[in-house]
C-alpha atoms as a PDB file:
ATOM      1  CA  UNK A   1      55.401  10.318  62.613  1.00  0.00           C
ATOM      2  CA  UNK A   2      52.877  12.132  64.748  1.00  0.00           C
ATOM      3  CA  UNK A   3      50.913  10.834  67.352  1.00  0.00           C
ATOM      4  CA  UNK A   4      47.772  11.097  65.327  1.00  0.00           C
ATOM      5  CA  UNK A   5      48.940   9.315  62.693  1.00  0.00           C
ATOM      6  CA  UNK A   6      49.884   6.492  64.677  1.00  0.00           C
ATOM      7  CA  UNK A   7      46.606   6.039  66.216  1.00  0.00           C
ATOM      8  CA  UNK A   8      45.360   6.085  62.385  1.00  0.00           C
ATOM      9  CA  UNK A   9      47.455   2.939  61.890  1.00  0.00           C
ATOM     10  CA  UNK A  10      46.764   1.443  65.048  1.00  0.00           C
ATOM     11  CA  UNK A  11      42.800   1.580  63.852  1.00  0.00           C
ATOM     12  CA  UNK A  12      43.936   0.533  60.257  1.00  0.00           C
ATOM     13  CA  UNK A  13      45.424  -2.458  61.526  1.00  0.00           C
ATOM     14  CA  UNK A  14      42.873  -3.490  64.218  1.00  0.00           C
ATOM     15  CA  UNK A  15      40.609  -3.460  61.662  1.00  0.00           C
ATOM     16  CA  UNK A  16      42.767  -5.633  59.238  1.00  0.00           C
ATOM     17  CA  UNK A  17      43.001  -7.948  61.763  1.00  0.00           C
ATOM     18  CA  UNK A  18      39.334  -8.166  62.378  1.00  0.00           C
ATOM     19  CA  UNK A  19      38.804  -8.943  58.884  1.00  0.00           C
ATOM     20  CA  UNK A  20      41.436 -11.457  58.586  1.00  0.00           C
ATOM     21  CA  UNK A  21      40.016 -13.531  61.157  1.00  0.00           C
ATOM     22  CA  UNK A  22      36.701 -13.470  60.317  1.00  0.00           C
ATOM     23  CA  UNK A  23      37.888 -15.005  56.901  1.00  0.00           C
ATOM     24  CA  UNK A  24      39.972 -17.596  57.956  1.00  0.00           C
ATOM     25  CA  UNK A  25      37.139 -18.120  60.866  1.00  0.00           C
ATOM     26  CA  UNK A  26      34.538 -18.699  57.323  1.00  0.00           C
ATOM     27  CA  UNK A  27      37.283 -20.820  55.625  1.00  0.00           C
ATOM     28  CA  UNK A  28      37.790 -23.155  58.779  1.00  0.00           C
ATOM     29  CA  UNK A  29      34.007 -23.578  58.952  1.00  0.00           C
ATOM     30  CA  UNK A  30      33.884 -24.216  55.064  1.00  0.00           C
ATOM     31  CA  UNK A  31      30.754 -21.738  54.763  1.00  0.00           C
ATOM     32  CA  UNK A  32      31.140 -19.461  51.590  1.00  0.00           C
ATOM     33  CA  UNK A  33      34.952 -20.161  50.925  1.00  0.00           C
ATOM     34  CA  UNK A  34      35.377 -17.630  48.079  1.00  0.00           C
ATOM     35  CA  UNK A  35      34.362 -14.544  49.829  1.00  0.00           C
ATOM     36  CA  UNK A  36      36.573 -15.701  53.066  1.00  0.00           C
ATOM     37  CA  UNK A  37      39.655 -16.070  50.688  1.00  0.00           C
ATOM     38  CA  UNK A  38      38.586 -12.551  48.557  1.00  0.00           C
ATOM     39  CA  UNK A  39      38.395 -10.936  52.089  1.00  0.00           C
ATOM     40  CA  UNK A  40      41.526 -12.129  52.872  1.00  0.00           C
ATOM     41  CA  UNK A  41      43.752 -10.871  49.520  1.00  0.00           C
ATOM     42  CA  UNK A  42      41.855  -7.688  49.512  1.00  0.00           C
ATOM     43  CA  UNK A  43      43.084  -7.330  53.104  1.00  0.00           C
ATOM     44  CA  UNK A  44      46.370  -8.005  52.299  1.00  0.00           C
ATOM     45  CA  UNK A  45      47.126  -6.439  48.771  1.00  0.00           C
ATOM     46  CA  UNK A  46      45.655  -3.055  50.369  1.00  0.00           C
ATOM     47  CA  UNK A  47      48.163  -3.374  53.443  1.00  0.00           C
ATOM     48  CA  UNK A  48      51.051  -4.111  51.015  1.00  0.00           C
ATOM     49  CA  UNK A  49      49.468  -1.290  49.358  1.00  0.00           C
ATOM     50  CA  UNK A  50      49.781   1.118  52.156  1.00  0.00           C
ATOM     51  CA  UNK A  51      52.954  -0.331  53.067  1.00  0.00           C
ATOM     52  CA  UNK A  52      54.776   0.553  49.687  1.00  0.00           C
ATOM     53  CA  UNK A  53      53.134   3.957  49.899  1.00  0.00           C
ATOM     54  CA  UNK A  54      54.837   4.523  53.226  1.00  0.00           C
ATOM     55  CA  UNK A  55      58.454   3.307  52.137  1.00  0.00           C
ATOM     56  CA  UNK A  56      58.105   5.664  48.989  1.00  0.00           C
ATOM     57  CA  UNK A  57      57.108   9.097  51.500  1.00  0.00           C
ATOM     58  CA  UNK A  58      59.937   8.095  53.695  1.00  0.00           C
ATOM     59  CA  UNK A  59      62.309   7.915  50.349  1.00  0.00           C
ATOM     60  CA  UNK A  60      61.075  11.355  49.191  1.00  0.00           C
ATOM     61  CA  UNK A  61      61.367  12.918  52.616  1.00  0.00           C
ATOM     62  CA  UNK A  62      65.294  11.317  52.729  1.00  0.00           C
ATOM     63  CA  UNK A  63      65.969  12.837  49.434  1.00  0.00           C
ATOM     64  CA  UNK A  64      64.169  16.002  49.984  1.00  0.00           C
ATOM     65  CA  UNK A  65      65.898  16.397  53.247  1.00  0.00           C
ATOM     66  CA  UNK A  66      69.275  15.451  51.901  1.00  0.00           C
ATOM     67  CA  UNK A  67      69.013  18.039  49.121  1.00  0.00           C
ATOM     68  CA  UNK A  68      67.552  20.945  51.468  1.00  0.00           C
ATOM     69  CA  UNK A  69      71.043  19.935  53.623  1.00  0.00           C
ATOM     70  CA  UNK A  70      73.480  20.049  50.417  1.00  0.00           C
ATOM     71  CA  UNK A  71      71.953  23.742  49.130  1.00  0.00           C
ATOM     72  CA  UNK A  72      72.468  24.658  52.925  1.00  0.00           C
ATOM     73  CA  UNK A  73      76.197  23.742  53.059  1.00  0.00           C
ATOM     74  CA  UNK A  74      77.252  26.830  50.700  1.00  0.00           C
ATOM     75  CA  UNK A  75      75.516  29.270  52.554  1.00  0.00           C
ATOM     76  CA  UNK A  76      76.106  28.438  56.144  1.00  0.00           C
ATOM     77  CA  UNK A  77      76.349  31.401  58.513  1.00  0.00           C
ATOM     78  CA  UNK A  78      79.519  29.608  60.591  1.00  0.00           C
ATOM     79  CA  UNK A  79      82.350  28.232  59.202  1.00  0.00           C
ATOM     80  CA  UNK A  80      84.185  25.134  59.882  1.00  0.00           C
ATOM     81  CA  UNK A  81      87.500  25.515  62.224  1.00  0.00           C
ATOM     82  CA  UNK A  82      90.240  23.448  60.102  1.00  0.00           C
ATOM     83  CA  UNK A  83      93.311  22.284  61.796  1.00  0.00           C
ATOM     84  CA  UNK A  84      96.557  23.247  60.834  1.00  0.00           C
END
């Protein structure tokens, strides 16, 4: 991960935060309920969201790495010293 893309997350998730606690700040004070609690699962079904998304790139980038490293095996410039 680059640098840049960890300030991305860092803003993603500061802003998450912010809107989970202004939910369960509406829900505590029993003022409009509903859109506290719709704040709160849209919050958290788009960071499971994001979070899926992530752990499928990092699958595809293991495969795709794992297959560029088998094709690479055959055609290797040095050769392995065996012992006798």
């Amino acid at each position: 991960m680059d640098i840049l893309e960890y300030r991305t997350w860092i803003i993603f998730y500061l802003i998450s935060f912010t809107a989970l606690l202004w939910g369960v700040f509406l829900s505590t004070q029993g003022v409009l309920l509903w859109i506290s609690l719709t704040l709160d699962i849209i919050v958290m079904g788009v960071n499971f969201g994001f979070l899926v998304g992530e752990i499928r790139t990092y699958r595809r980038k293991g495969q795709q790495l794992r297959e560029v490293l088998k094709s690479d095996d055959h055609t290797s410039i040095i050769t392995p010293v065996r012992d006798r």
